[in-house]
C-alpha atoms as a PDB file:
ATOM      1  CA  UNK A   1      -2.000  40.379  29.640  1.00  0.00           C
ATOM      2  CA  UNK A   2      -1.567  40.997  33.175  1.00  0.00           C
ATOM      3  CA  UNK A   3      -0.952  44.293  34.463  1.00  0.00           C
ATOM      4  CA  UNK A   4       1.356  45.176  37.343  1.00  0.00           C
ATOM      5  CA  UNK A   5       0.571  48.388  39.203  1.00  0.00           C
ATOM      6  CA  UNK A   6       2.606  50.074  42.182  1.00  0.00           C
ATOM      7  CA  UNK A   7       1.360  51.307  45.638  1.00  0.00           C
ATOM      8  CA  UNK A   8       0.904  54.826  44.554  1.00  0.00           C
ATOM      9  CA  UNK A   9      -0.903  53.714  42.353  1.00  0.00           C
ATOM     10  CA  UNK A  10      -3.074  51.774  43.940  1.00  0.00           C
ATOM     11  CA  UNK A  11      -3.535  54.818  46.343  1.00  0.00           C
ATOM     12  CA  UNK A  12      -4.877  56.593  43.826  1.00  0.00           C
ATOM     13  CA  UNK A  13      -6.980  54.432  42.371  1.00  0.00           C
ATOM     14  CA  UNK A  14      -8.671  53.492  45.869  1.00  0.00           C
ATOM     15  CA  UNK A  15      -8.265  57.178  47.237  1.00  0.00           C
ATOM     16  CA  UNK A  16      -6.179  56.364  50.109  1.00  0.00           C
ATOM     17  CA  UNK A  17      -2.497  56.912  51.376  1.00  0.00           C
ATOM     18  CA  UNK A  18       0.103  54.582  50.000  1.00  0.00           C
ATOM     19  CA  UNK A  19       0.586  53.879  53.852  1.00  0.00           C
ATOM     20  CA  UNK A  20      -3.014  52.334  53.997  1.00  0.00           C
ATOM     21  CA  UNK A  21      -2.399  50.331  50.796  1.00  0.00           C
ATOM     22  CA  UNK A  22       0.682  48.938  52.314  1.00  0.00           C
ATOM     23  CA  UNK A  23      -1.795  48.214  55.654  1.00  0.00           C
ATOM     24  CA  UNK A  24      -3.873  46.445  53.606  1.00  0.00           C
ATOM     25  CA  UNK A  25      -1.560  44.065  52.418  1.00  0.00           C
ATOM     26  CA  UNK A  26      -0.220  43.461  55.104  1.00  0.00           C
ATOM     27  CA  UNK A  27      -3.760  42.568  56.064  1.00  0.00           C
ATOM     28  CA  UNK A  28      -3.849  40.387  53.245  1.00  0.00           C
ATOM     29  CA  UNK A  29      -6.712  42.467  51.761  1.00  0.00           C
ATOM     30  CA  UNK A  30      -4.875  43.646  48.764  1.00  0.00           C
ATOM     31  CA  UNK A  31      -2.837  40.529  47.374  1.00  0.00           C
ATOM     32  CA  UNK A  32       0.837  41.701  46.804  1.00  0.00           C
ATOM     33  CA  UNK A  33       1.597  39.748  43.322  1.00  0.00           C
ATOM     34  CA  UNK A  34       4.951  40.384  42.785  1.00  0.00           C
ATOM     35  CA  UNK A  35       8.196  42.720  44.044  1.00  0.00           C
ATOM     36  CA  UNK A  36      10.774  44.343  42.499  1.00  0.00           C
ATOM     37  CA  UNK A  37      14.278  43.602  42.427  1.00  0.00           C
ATOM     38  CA  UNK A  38      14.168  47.062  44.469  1.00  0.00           C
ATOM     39  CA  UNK A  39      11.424  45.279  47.040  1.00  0.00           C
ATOM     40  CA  UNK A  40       8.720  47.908  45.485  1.00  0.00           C
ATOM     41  CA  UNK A  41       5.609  46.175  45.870  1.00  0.00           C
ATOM     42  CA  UNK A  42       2.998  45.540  42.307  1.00  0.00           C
ATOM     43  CA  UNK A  43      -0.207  44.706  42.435  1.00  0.00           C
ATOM     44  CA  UNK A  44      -2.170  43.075  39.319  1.00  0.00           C
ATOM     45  CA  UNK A  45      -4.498  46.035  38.324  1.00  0.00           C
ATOM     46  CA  UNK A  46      -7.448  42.982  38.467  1.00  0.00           C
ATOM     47  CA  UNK A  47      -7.199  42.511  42.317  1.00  0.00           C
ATOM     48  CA  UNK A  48      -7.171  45.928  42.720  1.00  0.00           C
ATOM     49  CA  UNK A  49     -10.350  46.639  40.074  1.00  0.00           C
ATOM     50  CA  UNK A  50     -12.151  43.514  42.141  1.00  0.00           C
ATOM     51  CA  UNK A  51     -11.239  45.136  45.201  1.00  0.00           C
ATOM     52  CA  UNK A  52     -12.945  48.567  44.223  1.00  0.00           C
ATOM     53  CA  UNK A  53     -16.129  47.043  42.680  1.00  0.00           C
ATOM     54  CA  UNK A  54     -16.716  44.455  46.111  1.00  0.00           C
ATOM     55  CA  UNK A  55     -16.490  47.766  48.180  1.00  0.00           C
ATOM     56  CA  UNK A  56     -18.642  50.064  45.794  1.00  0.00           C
ATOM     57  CA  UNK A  57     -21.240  47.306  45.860  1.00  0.00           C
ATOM     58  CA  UNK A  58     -20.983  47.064  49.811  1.00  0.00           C
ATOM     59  CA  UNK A  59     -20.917  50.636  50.240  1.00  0.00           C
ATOM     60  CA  UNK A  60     -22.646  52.055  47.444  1.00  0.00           C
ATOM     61  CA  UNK A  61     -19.434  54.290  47.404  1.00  0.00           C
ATOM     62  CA  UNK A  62     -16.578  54.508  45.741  1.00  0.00           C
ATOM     63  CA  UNK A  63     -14.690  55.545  48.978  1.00  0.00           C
ATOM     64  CA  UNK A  64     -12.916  52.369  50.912  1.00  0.00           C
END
């Protein structure tokens, strides 16, 4: 089952500002999979989970 998750969220999960999440999909870094009728972006909690582990392993960090 696919889980939708909203920017602040994702700004907590990535320890960043919901204004950098929104930066970073509008970088296309962070895929935007869905809005509400509202226009609130969701992310799928997978992208986001990938997202962490490809910069942890780059890094060696958890910080993005």
């Amino acid at each position: 089952m696919v889980e939708f998750i909203e920017t602040g969220d994702v700004a907590r999960l990535i320890e960043r500002s919901p204004a950098r999440v929104l930066q970073l999909a509008v970088a296309g870094v962070l895929p935007i999979a869905a809005r509400t009728a509202g226009g609130r972006r969701l992310f799928r909690r997978e992208d986001i989970e990938r997202y962490i582990a490809a910069r942890v392993a780059r890094k060696g960090s958890v910080a993005v």
